[in-house]
C-alpha atoms as a PDB file:
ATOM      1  CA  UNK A   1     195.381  57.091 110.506  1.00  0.00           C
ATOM      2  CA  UNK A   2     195.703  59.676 107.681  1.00  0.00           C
ATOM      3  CA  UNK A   3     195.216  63.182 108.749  1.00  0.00           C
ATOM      4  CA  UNK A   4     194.832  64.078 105.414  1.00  0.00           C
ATOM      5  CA  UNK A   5     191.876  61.881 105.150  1.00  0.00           C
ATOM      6  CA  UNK A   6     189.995  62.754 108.669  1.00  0.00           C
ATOM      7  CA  UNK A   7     190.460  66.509 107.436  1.00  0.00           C
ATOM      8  CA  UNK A   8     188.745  65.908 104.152  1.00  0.00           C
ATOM      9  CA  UNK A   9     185.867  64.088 106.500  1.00  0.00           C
ATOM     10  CA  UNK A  10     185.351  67.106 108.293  1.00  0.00           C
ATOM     11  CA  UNK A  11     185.703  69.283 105.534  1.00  0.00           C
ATOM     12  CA  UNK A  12     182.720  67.395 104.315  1.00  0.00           C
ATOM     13  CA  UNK A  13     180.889  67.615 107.617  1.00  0.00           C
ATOM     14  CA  UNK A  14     181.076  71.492 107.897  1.00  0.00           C
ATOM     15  CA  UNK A  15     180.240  71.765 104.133  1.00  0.00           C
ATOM     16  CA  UNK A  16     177.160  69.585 104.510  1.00  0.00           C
ATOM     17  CA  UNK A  17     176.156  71.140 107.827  1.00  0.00           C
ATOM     18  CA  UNK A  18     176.349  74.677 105.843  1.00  0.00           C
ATOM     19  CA  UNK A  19     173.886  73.209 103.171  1.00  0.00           C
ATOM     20  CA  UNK A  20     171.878  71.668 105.935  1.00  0.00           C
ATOM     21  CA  UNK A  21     171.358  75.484 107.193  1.00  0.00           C
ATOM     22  CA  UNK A  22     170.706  77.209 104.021  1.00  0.00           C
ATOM     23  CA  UNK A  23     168.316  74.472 103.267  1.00  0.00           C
ATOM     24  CA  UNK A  24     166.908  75.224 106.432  1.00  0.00           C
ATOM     25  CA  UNK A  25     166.800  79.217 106.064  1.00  0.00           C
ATOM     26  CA  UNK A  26     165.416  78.779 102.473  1.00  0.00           C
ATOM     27  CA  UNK A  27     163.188  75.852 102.775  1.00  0.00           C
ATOM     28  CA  UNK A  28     164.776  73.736 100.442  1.00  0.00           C
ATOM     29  CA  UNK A  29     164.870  70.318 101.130  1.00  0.00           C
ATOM     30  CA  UNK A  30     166.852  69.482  98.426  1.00  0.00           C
ATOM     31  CA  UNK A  31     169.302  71.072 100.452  1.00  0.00           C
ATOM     32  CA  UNK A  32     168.520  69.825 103.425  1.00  0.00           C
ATOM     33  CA  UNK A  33     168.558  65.867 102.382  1.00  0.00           C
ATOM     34  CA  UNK A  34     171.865  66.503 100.622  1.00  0.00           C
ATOM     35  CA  UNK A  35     173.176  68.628 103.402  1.00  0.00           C
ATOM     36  CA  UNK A  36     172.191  65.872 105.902  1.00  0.00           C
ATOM     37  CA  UNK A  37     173.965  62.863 103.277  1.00  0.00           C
ATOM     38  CA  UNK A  38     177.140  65.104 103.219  1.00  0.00           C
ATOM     39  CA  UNK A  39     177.019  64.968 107.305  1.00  0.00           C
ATOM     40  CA  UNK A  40     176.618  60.749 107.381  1.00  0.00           C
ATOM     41  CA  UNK A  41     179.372  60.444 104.434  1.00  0.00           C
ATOM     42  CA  UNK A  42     181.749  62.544 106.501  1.00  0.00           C
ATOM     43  CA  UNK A  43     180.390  60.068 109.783  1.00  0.00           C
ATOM     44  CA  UNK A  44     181.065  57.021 108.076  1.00  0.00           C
ATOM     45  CA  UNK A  45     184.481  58.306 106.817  1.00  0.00           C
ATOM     46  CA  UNK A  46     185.314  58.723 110.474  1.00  0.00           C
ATOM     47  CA  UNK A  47     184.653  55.575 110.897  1.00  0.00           C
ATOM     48  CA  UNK A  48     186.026  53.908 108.346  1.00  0.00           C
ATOM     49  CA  UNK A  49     189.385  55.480 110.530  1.00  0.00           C
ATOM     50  CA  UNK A  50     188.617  54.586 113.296  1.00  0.00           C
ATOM     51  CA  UNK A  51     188.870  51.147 112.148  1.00  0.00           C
ATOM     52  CA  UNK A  52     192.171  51.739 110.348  1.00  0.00           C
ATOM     53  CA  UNK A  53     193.751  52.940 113.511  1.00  0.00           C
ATOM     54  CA  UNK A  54     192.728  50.472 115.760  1.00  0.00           C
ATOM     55  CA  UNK A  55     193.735  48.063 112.916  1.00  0.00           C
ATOM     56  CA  UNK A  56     197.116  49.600 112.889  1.00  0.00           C
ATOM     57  CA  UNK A  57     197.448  48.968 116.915  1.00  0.00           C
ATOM     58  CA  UNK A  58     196.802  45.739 116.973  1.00  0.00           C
ATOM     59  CA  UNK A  59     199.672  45.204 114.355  1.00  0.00           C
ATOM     60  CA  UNK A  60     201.883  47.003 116.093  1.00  0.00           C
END
């Protein structure tokens, strides 16, 4: 697991859920959709650790 990578995922989370919201308040869906794409990037990046780690525990 790289902290360093998990911290840039939710980096990107917050940031996306931020756009998400001001896309919201200003009904901009531009916003919004890249706001939400932002949030499943930073989900799949998660996962993509997830796999890594268990990966790593089964090798050790």
């Amino acid at each position: 697991m790289s902290l360093e990578d998990r911290a840039k995922a939710t980096a990107k989370n917050i940031e996306g859920k931020v756009q998400e919201g001001v896309g919201n308040l200003t009904g901009d869906p531009k916003d919004q959709i890249e706001g939400k794409a932002k949030q499943a990037e930073a989900k799949v990046r998660h996962a993509v650790e997830d796999v890594k780690d268990k990966a790593k525990e089964t090798l050790d």
